[in-house]
N, C-alpha and C. Protein backbone atom coordinates (compact mmCIF):
# COMPACT_ATOMS: atom_id res chain seq x y z
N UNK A 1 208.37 62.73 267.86
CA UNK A 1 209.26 62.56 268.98
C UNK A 1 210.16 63.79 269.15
N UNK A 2 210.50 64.42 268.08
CA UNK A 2 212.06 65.45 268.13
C UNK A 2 211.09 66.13 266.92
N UNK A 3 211.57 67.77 267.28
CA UNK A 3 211.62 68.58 266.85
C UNK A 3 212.77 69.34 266.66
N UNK A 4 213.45 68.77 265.41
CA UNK A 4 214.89 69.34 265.22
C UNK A 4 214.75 71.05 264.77
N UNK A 5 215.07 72.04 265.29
CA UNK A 5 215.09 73.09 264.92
C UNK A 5 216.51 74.07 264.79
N UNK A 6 216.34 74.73 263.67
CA UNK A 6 217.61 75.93 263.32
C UNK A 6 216.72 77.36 262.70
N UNK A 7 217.55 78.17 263.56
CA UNK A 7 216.80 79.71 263.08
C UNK A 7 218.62 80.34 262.51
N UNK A 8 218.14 81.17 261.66
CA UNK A 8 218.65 82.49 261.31
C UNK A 8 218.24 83.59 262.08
N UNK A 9 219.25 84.73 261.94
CA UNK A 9 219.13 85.74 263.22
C UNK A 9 219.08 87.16 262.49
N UNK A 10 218.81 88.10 262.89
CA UNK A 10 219.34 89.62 262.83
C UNK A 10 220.46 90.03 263.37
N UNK A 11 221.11 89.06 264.79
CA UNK A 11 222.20 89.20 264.78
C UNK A 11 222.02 88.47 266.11
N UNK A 12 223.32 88.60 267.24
CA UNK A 12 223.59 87.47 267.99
C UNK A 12 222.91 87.29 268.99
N UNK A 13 221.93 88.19 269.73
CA UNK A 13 221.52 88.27 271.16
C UNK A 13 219.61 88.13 270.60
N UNK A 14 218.92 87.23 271.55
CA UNK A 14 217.78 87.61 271.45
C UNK A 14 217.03 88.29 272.18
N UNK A 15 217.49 89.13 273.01
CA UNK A 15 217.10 90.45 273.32
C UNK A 15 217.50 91.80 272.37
N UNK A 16 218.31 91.58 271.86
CA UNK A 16 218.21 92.89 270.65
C UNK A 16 217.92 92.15 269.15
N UNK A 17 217.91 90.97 268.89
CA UNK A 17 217.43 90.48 267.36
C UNK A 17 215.84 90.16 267.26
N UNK A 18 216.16 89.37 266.24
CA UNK A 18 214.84 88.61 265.91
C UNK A 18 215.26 88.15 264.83
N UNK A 19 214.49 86.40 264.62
CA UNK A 19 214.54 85.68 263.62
C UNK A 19 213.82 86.05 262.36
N UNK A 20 215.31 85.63 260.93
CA UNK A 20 214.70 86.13 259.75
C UNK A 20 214.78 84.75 258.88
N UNK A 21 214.66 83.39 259.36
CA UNK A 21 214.52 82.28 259.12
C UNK A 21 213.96 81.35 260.21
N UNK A 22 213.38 80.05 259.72
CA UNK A 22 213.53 79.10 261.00
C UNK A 22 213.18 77.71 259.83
N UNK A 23 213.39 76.74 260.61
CA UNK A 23 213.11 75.17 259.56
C UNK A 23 213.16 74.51 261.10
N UNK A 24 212.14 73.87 261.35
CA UNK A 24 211.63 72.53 261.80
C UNK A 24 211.37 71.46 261.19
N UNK A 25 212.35 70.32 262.07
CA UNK A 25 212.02 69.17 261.29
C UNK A 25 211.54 68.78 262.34
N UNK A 26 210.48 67.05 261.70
CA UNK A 26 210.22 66.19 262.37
C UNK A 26 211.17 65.11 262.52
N UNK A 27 211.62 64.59 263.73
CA UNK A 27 212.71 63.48 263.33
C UNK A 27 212.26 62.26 264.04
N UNK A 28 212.38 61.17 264.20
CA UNK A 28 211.48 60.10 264.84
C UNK A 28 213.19 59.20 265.27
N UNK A 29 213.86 60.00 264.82
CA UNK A 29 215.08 59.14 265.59
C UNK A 29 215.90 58.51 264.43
N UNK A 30 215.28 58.09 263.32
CA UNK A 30 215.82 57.39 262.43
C UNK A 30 215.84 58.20 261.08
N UNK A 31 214.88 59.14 260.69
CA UNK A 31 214.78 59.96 259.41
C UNK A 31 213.67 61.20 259.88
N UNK A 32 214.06 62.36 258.83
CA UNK A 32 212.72 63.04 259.15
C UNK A 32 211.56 63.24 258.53
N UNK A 33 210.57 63.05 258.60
CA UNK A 33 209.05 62.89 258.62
C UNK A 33 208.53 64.11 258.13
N UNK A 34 208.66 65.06 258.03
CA UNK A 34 207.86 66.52 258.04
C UNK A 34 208.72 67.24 257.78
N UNK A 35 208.32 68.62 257.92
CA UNK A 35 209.11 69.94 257.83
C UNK A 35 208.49 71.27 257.64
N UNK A 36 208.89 72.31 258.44
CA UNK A 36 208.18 73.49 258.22
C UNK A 36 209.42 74.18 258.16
N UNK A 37 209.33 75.18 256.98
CA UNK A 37 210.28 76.00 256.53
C UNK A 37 210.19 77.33 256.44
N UNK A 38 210.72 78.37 256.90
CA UNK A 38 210.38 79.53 256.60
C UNK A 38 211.00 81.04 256.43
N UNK A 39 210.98 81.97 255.40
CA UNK A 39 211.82 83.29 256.01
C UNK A 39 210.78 83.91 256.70
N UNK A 40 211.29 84.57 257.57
CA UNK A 40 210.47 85.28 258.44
C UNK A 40 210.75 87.21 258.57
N UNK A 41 209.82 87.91 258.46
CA UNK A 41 209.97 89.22 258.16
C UNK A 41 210.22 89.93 259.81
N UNK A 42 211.66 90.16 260.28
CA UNK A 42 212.29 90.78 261.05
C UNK A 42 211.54 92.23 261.65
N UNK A 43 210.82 92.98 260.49
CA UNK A 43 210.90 94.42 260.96
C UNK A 43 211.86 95.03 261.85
N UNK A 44 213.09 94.78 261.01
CA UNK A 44 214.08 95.32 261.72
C UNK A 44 215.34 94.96 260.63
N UNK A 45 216.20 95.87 260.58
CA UNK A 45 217.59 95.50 259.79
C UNK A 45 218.32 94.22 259.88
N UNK A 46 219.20 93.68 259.04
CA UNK A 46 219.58 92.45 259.50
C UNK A 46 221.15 92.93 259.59
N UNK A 47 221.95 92.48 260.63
CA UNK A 47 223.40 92.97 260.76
C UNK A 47 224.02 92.52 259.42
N UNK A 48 225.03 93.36 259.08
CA UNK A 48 226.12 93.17 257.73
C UNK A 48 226.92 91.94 257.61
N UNK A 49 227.36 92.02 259.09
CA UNK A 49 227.90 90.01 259.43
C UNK A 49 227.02 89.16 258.91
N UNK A 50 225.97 88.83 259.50
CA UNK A 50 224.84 87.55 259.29
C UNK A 50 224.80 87.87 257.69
N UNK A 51 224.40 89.05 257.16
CA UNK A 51 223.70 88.98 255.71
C UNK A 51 225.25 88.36 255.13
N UNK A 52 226.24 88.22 255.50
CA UNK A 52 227.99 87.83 254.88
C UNK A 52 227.89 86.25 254.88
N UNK A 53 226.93 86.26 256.41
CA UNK A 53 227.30 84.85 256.62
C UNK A 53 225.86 83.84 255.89
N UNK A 54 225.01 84.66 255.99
CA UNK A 54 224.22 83.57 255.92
C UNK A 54 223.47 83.60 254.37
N UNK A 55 224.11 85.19 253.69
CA UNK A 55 222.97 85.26 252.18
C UNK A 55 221.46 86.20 253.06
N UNK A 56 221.04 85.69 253.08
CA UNK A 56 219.70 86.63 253.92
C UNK A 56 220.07 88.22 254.13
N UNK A 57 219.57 88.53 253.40
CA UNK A 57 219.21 90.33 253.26
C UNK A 57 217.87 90.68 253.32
N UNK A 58 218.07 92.07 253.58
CA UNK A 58 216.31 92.54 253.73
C UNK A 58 215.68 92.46 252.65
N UNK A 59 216.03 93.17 251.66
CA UNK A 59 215.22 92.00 250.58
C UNK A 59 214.18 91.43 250.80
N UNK A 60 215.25 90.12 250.93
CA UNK A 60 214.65 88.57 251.11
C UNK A 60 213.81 88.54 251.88
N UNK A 61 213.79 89.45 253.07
CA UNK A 61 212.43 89.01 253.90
C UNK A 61 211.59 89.89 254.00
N UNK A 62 211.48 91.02 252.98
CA UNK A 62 210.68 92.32 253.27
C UNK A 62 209.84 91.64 253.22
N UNK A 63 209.28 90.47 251.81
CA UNK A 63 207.64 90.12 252.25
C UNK A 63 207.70 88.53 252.62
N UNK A 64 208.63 88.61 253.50
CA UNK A 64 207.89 87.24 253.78
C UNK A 64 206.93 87.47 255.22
N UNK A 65 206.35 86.40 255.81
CA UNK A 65 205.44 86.47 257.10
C UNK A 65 206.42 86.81 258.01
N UNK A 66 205.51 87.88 259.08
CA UNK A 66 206.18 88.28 260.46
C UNK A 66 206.17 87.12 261.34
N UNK A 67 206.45 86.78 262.60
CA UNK A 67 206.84 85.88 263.16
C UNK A 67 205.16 85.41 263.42
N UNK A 68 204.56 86.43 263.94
CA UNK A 68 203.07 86.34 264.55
C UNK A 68 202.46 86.16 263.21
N UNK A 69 202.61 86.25 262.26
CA UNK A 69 202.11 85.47 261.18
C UNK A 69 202.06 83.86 261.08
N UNK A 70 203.14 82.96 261.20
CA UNK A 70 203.12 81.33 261.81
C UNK A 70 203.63 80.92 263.01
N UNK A 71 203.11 82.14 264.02
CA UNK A 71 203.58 81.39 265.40
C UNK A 71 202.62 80.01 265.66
N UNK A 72 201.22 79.95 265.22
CA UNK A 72 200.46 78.98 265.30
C UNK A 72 200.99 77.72 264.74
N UNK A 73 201.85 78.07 263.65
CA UNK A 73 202.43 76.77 262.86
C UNK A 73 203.75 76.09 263.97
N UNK A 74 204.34 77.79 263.95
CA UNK A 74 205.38 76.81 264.85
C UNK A 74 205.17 76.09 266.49
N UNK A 75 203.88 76.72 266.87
CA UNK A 75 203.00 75.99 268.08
C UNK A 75 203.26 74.51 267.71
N UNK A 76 202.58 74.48 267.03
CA UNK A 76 201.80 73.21 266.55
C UNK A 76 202.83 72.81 265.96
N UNK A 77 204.19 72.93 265.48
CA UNK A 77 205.08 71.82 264.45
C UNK A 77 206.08 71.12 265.91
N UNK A 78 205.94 72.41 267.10
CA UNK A 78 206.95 71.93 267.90
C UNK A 78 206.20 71.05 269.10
N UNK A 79 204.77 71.12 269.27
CA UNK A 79 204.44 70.96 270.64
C UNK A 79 204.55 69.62 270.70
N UNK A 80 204.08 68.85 271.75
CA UNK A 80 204.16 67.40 272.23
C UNK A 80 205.63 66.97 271.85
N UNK A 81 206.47 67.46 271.14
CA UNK A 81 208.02 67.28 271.08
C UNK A 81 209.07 67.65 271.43
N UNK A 82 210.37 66.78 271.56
CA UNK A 82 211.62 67.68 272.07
C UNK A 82 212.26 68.33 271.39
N UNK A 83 212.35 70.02 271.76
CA UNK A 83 212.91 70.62 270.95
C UNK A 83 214.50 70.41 270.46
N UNK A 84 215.27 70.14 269.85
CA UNK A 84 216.47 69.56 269.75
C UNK A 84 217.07 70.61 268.31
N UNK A 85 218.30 71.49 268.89
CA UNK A 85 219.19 72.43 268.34
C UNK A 85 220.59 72.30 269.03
N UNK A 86 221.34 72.78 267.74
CA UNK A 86 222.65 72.87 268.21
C UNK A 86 223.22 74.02 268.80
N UNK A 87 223.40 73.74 269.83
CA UNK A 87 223.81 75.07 270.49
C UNK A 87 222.20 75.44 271.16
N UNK A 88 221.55 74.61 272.15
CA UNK A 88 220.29 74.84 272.08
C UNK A 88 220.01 76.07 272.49
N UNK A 89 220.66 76.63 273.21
CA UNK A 89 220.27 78.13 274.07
C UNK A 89 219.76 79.31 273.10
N UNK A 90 220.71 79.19 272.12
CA UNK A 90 220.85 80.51 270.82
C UNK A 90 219.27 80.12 270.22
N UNK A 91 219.18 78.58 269.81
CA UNK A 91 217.68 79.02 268.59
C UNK A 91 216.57 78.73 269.83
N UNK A 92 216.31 78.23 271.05
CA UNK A 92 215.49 78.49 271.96
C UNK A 92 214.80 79.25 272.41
N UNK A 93 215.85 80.48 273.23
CA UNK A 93 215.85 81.51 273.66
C UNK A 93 215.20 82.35 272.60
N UNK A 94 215.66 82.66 270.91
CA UNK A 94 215.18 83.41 270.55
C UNK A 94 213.32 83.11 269.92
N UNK A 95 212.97 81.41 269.73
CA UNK A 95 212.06 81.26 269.71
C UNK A 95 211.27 81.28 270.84
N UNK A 96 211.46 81.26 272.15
CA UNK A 96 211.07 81.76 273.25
C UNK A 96 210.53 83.23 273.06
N UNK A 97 211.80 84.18 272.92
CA UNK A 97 211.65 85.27 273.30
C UNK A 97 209.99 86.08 272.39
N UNK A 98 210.12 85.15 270.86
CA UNK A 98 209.25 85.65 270.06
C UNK A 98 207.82 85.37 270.39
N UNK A 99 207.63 84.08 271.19
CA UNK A 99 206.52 83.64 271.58
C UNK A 99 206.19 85.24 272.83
N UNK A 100 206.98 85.17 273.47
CA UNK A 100 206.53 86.61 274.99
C UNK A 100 206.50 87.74 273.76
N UNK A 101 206.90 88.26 273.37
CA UNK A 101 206.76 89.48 272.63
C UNK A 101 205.51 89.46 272.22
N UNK A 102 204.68 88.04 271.44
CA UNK A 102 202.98 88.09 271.27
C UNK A 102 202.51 87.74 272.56
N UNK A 103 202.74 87.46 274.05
CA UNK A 103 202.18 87.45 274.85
C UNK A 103 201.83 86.05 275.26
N UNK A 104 202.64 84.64 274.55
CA UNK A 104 201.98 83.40 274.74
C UNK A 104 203.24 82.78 274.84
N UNK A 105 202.54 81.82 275.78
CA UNK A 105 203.76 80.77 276.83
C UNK A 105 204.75 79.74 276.07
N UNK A 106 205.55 79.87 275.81
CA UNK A 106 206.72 78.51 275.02
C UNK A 106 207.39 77.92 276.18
N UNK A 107 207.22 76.69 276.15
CA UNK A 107 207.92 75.49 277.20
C UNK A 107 208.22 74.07 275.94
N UNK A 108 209.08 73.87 276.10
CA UNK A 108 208.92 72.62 275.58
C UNK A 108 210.18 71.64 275.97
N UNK A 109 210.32 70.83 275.77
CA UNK A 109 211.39 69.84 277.03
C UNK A 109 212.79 70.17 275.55
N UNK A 110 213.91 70.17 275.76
CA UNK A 110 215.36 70.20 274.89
C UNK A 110 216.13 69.39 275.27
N UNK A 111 216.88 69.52 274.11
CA UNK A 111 218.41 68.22 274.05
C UNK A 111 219.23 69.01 273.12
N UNK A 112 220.42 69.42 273.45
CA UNK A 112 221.52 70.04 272.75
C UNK A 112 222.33 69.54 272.11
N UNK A 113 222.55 69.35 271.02
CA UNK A 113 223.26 68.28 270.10
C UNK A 113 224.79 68.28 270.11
N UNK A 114 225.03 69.77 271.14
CA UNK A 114 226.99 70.22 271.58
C UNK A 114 226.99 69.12 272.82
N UNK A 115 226.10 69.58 273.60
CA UNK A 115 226.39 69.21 274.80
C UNK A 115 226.17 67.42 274.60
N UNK A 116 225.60 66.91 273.71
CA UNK A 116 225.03 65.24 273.69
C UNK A 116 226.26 65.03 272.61
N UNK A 117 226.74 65.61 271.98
CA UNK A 117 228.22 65.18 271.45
C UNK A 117 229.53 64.96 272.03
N UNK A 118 229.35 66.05 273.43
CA UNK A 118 230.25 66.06 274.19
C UNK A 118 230.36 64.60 274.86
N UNK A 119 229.65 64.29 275.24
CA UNK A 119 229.09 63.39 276.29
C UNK A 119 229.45 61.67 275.58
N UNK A 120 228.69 61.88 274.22
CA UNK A 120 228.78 60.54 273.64
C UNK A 120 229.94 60.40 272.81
N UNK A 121 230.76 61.34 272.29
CA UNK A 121 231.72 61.38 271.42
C UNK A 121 233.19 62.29 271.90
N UNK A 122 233.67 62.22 273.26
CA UNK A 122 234.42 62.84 273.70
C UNK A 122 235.61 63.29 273.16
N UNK A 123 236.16 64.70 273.78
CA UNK A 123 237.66 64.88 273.00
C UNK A 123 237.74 64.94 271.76
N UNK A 124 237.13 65.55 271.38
CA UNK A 124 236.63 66.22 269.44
C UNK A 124 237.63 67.79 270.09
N UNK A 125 238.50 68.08 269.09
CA UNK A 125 238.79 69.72 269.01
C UNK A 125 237.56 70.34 269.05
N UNK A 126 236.72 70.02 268.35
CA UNK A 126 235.35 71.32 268.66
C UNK A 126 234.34 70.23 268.45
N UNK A 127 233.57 71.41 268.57
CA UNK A 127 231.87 71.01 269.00
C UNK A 127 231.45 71.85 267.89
N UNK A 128 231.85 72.92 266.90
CA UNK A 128 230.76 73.17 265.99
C UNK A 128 230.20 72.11 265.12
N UNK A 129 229.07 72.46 264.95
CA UNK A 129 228.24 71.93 263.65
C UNK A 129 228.74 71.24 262.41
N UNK A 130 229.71 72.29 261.88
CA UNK A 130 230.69 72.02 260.63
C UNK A 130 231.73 70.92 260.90
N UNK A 131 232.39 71.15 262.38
CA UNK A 131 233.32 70.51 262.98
C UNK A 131 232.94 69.05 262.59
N UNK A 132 231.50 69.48 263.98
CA UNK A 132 231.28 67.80 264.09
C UNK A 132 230.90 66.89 263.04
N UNK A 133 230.45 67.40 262.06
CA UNK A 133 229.85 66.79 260.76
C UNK A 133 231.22 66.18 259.86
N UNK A 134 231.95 67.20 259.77
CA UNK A 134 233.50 67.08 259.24
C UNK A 134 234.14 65.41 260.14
N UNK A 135 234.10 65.39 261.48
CA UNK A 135 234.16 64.40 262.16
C UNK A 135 233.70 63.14 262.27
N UNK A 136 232.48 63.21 262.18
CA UNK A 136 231.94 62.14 261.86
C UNK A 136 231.03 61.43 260.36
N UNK A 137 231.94 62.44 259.83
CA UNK A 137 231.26 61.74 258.42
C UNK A 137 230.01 62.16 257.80
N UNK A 138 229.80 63.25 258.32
CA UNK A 138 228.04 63.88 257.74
C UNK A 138 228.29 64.78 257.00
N UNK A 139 227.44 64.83 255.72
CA UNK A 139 227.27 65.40 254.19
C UNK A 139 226.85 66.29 254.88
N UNK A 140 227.20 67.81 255.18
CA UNK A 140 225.97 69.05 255.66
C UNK A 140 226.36 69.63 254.04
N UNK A 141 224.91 70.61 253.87
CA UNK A 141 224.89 71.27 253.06
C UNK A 141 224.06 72.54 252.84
N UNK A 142 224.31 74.00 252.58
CA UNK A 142 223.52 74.43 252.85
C UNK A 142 223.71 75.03 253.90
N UNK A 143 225.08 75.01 254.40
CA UNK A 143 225.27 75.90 255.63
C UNK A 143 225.01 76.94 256.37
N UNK A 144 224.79 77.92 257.08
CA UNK A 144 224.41 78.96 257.81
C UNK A 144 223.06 79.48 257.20
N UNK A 145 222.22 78.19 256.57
CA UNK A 145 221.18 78.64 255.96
C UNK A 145 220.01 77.39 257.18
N UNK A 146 218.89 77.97 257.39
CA UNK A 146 218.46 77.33 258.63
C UNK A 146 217.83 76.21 258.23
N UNK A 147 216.94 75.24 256.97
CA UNK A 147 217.01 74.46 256.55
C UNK A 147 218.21 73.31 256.58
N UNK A 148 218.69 73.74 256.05
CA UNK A 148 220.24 73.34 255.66
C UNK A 148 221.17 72.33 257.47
N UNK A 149 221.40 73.76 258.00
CA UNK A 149 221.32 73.64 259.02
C UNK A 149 221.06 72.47 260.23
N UNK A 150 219.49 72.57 260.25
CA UNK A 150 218.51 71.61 260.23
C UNK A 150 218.46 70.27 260.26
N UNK A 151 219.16 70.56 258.39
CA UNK A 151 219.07 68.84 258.12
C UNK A 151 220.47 68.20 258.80
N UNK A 152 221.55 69.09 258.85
CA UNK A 152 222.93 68.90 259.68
C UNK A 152 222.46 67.58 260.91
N UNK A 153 221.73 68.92 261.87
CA UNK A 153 221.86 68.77 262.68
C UNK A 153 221.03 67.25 262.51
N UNK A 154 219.79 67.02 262.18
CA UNK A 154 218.97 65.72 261.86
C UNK A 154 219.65 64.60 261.85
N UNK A 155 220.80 65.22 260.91
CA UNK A 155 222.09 63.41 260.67
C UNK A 155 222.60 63.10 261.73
N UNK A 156 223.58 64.50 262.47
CA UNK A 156 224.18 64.28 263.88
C UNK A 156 223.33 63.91 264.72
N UNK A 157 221.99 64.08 264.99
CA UNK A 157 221.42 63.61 266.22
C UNK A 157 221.04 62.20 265.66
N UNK A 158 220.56 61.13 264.84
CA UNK A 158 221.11 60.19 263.83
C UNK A 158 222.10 58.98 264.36
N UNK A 159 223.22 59.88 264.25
CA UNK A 159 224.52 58.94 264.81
C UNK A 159 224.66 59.22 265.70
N UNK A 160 224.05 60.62 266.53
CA UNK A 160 224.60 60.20 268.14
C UNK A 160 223.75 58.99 268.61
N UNK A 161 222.62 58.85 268.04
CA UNK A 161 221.24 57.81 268.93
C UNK A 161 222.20 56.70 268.05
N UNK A 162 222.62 56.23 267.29
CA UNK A 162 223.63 55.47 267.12
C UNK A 162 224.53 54.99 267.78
N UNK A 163 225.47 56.00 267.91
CA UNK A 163 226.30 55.98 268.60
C UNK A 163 225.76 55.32 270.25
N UNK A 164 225.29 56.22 270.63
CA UNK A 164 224.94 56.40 271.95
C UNK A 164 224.17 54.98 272.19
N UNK A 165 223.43 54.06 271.38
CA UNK A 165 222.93 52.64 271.69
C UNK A 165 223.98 51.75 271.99
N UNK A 166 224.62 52.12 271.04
CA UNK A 166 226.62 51.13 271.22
C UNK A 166 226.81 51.27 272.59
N UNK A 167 227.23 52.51 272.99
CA UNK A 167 227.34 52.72 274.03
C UNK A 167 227.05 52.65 275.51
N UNK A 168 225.21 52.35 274.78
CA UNK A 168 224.39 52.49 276.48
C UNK A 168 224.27 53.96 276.92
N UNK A 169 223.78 54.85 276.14
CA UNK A 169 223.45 55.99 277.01
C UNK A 169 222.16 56.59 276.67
N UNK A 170 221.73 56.72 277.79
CA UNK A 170 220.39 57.32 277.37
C UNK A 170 220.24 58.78 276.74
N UNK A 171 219.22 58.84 275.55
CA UNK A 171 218.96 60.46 275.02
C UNK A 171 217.44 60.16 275.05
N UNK A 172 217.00 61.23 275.74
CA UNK A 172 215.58 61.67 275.95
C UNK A 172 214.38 60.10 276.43
């Protein structure tokens, strides 16, 4: 049903980065089912910020697979599902952008877990990740690490379909 996804970056724009992590989960609404995990080899420097924030240095990904190494995986872990990230634009866009760079089409239907917090859980000081987890009671762990991440986001989307049944509102 949901394809919960979180990437790590080279840095903030995906017109000048590229992903040096990604973790897909499977989520069925109630727990997740699957998982594809991965560092991914940038060919390219990773900014001094991100390596502060997230641990990930070049190093770490000199040998792991280039993106076009499991774009087939991530075809296939995301298709027939909704892609669902926090902050969907940031890990979209850049898994978008990686799909055109090999020359092949990414569409897949989204749900933003800021914007579906906004909506179902109004008047929160913030909308980050950390925030909202801090807010509603979710163990994250593993932070600015895209697994980790991931599983964040998995719980929050969790209690929003929770939440959001109490409520009466439709998600996806």
């Amino acid at each position: 049903m949901y394809a919960i996804v979180d990437i790590e970056t080279t840095g903030g724009s995906y017109k000048s980065g590229k992903i040096t992590e990604i973790a897909i989960l499977h989520f069925d609404g109630v727990q997740v089912t699957d998982k594809f995990v991965s560092l991914i080899n940038p060919q390219m420097p990773i900014n001094w910020f991100v390596k502060n924030l997230t641990g990930i240095d070049d190093k770490m990904v000199a040998s792991a697979p280039k993106f076009s190494d499991i774009v087939h995986q991530i075809d296939a872990f995301t298709r027939n599902r909704i892609f669902v990230a926090h902050n969907i634009n940031f890990d979209y866009n850049f898994v978008k952008q990686e799909f055109q760079y090999l020359g092949l089409p990414f569409e897949r239907k989204k749900i933003c877990t800021v914007n579906l917090s906004r909506k179902i859980v109004p008047n929160l000081p913030s909308y980050s990740l950390g925030e909202l987890c801090q807010s509603l009671d979710i163990d994250a762990f593993d932070r600015h690490r895209a697994e980790g991440d991931a599983q964040a986001t998995a719980l929050l989307m969790k209690k929003l379909i929770q939440i959001g049944k109490i409520k009466k509102i439709k998600i996806a």
